[in-house]
Protein backbone atom coordinates (compact mmCIF):
# COMPACT_ATOMS: atom_id res chain seq x y z
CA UNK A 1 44.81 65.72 -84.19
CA UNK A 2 46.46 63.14 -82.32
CA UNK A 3 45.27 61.11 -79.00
CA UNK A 4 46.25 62.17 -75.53
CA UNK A 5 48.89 59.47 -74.70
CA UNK A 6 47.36 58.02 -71.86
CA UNK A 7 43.92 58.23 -74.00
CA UNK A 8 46.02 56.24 -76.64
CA UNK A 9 47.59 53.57 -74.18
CA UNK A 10 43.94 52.83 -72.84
CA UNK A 11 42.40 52.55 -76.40
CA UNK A 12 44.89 50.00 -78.03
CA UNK A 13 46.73 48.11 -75.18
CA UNK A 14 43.06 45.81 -74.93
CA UNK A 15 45.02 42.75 -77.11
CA UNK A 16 48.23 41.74 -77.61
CA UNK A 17 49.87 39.09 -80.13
CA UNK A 18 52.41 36.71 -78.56
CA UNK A 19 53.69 33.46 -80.66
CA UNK A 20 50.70 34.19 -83.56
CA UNK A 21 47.87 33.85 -80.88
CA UNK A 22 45.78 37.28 -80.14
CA UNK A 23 45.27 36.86 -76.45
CA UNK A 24 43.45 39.85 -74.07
CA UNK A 25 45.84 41.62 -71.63
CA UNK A 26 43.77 44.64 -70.62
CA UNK A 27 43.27 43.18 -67.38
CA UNK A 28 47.51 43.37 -67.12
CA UNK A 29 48.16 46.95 -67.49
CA UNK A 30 45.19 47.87 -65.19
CA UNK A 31 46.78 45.74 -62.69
CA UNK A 32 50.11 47.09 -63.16
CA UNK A 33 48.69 50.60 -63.28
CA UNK A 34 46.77 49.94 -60.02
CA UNK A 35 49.68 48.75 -58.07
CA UNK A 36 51.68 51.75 -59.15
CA UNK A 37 49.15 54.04 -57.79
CA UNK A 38 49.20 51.99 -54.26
CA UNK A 39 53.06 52.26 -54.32
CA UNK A 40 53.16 55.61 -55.18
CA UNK A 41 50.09 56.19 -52.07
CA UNK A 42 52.35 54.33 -50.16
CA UNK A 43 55.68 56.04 -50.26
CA UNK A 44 53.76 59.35 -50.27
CA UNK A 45 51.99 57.86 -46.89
CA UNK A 46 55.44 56.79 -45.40
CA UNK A 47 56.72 59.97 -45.82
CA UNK A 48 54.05 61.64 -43.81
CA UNK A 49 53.99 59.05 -40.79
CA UNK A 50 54.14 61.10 -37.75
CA UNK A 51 53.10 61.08 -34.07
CA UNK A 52 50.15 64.12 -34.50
CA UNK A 53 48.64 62.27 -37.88
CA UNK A 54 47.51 64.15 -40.62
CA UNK A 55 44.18 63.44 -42.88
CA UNK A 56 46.02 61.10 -45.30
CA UNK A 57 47.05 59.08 -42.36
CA UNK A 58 44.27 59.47 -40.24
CA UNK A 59 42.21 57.61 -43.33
CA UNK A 60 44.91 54.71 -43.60
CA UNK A 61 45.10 54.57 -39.75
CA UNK A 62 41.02 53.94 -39.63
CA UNK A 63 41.05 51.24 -42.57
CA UNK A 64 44.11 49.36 -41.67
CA UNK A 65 43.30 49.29 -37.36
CA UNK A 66 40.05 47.47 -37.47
CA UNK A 67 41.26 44.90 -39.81
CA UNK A 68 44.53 43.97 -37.87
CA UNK A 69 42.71 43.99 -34.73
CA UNK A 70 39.92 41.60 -36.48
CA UNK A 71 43.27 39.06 -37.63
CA UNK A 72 44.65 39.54 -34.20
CA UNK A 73 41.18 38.50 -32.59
CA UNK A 74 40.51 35.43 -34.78
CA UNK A 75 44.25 34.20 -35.45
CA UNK A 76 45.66 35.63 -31.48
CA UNK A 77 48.32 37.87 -30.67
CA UNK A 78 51.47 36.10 -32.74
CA UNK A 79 49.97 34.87 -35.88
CA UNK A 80 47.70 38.08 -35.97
CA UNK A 81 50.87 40.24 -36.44
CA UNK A 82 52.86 37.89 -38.54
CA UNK A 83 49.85 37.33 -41.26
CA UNK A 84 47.73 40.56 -41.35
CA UNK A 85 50.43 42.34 -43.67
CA UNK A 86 49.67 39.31 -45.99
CA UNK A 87 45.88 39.47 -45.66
CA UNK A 88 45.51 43.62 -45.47
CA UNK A 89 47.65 43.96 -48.28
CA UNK A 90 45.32 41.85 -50.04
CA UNK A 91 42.05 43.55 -48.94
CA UNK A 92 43.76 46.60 -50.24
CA UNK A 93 44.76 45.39 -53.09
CA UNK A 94 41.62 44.20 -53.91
CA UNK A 95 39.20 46.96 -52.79
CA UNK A 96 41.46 49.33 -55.15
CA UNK A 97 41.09 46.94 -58.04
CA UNK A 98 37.62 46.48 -57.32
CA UNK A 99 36.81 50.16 -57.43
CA UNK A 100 39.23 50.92 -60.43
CA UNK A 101 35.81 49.19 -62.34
CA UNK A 102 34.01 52.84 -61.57
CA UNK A 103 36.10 54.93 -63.55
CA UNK A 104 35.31 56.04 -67.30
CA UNK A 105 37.67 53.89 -69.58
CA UNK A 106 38.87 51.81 -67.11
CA UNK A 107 38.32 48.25 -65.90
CA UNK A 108 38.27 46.08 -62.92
CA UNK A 109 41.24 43.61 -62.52
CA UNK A 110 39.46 41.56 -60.62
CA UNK A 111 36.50 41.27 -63.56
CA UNK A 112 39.16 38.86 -65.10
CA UNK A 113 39.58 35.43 -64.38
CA UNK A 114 43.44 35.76 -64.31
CA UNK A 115 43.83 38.16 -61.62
CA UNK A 116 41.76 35.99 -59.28
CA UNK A 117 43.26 32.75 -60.04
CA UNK A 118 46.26 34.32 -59.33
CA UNK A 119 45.40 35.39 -55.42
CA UNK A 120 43.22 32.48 -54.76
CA UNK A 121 46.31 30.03 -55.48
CA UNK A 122 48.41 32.56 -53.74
CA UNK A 123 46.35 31.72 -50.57
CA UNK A 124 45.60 28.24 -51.14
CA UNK A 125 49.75 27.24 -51.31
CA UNK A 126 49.93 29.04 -48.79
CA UNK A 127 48.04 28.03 -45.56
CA UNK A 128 48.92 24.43 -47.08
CA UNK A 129 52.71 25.46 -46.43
CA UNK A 130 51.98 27.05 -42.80
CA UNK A 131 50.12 23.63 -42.16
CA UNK A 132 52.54 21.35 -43.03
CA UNK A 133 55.31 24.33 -41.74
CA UNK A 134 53.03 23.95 -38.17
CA UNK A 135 52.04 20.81 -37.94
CA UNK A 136 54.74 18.50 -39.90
CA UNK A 137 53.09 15.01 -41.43
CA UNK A 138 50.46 15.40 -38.81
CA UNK A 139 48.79 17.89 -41.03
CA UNK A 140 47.35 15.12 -43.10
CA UNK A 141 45.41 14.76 -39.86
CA UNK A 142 43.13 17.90 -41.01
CA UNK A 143 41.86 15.64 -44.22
CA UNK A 144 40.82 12.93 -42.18
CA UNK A 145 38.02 13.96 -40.74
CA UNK A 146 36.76 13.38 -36.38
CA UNK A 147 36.20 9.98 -37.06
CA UNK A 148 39.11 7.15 -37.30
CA UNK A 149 37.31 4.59 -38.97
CA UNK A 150 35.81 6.76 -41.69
CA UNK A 151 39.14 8.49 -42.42
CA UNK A 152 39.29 6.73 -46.09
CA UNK A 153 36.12 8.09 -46.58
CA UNK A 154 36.52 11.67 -45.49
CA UNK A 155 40.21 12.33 -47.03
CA UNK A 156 38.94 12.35 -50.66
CA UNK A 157 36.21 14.48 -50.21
CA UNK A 158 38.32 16.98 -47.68
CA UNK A 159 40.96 17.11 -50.86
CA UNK A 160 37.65 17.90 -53.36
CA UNK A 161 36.53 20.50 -50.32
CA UNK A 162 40.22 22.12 -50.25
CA UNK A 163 40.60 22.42 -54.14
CA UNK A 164 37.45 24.09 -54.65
CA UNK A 165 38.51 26.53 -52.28
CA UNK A 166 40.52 28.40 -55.07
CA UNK A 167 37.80 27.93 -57.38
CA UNK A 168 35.59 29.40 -54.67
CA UNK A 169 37.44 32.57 -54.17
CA UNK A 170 37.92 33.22 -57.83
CA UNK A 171 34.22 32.87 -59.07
CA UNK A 172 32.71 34.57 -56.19
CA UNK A 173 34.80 38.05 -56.96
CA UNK A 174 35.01 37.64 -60.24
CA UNK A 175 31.07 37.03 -60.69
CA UNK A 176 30.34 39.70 -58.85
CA UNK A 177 32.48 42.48 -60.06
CA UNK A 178 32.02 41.63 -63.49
CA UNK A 179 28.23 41.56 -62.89
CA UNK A 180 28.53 44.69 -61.50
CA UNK A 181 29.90 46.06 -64.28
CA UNK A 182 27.85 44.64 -67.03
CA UNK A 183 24.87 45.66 -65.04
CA UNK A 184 26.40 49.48 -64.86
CA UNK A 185 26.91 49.07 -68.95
CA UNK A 186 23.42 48.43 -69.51
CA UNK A 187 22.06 51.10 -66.97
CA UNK A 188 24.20 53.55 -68.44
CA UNK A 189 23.21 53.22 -71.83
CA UNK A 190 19.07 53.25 -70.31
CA UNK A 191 19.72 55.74 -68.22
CA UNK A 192 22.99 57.73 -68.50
CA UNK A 193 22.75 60.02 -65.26
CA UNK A 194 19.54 59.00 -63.09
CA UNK A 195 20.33 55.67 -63.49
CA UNK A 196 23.82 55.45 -63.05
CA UNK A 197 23.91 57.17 -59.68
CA UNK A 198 22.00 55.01 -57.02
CA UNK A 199 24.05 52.22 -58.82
CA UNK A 200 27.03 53.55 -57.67
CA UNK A 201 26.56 53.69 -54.08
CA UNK A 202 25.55 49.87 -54.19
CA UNK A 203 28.07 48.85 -56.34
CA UNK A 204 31.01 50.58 -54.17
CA UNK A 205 29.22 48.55 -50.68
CA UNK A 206 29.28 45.91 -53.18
CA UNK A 207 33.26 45.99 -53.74
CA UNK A 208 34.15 46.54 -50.56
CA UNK A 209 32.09 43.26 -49.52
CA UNK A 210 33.40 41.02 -51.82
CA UNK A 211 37.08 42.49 -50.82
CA UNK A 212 36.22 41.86 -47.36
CA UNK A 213 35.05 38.77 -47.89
CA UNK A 214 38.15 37.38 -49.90
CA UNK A 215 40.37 38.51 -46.69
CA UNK A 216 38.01 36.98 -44.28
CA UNK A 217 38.16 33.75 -45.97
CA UNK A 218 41.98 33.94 -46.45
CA UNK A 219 41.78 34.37 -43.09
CA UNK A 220 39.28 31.57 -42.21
CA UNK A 221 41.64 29.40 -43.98
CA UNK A 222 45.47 30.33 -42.29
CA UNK A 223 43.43 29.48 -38.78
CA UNK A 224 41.75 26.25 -40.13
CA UNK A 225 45.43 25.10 -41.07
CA UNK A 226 47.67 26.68 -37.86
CA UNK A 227 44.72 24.51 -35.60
CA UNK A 228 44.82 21.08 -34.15
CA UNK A 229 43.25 18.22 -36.19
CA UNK A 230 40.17 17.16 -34.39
């Protein structure tokens, strides 16, 4: 009897061989998969935008309002609207990718390194453009720290601080979402059911954290680099 297809696809896409070397790419089609599903929520959402909303956008509506209005507070008016699309799509993004992690025979993007790096460089490029974008040559003001006289001092350990910002944002989600899910491997094979259950609330409070988190400090950043050198 042969596989379901999609049973199939999830069973042997875990490695593929490119130039002789076996590398993982699991991580790849879940991503890919994932941001199919968002399109496909997407288009199915624009469709239905109306004046009287309906469920579907009354649950978009209430995720997406706090957050811009939370970027709008922090960042003002003008670079509130220009940036949340950036920084919601990314919460979206992932939360989604987070909580892909709780189905059966799937995995978490975001429990591989990859996917991480990827945003984290995403964000650190860019609030580097905005402040040099912003602020021209002055920028290099923001590495130099309050004090004139101990600007040769501060400037290599602001560069150390900024490029372990990256780091930062890829190790935090990706330690905790792949904890997560080792943790809910264990418990499952202890405790199939019972166990499995209270887990899940935590870990989905859990995802949604660390998603929030990741936007807040995207967030923290594009305002750190749009302000004034002190």
């Amino acid at each position: 009897m042969h596989e379901p297809v999609l049973l199939s696809i999830l069973l042997h896409m875990d490695t593929a061989t490119i130039f002789g070397k076996e590398l993982h790419t699991s991580h790849v089609f879940y991503t890919w998969f994932g941001m199919a599903c968002l399109f496909i929520v997407a288009f199915i959402v624009r469709q239905r935008i109306s004046m009287v909303p309906g469920q579907l956008q009354n649950f978009w509506e209430s995720m997406i309002q706090p957050l811009e209005d939370f970027a709008v507070e922090n960042l003002g008016e003008n670079a509130g609207r220009v940036f949340f699309p950036l920084l919601g799509a990314l919460f979206i993004y992932i939360l989604f990718m987070n909580l892909m992690g709780l189905l059966p025979l799937f995995d978490a993007p975001t429990a591989n390194l990859n996917t991480n790096v990827g945003m984290a460089l995403l964000v650190f490029f860019l609030y580097h453009a905005l402040g040099f974008r912003h602020h021209g040559i002055g920028y290099l003001k923001h590495f130099c720290g309050p004090v004139k006289v101990l600007a040769p001092f501060m400037f290599p350990i602001e560069i150390v601080n900024h490029c372990a910002r990256p780091l930062s944002l890829t190790l935090r989600l990706f330690g905790n979402i792949k904890g997560e899910e080792l943790v809910l491997l264990v418990v499952m094979m202890l405790a199939p059911i019972l166990g499995t259950l209270p887990l899940m609330f935590l870990f989905i409070f859990v995802k949604i954290l660390q998603a929030f988190i990741f936007y807040l400090l995207s967030m923290i950043y594009i305002q750190g680099a749009l302000e004034e050198a002190h």
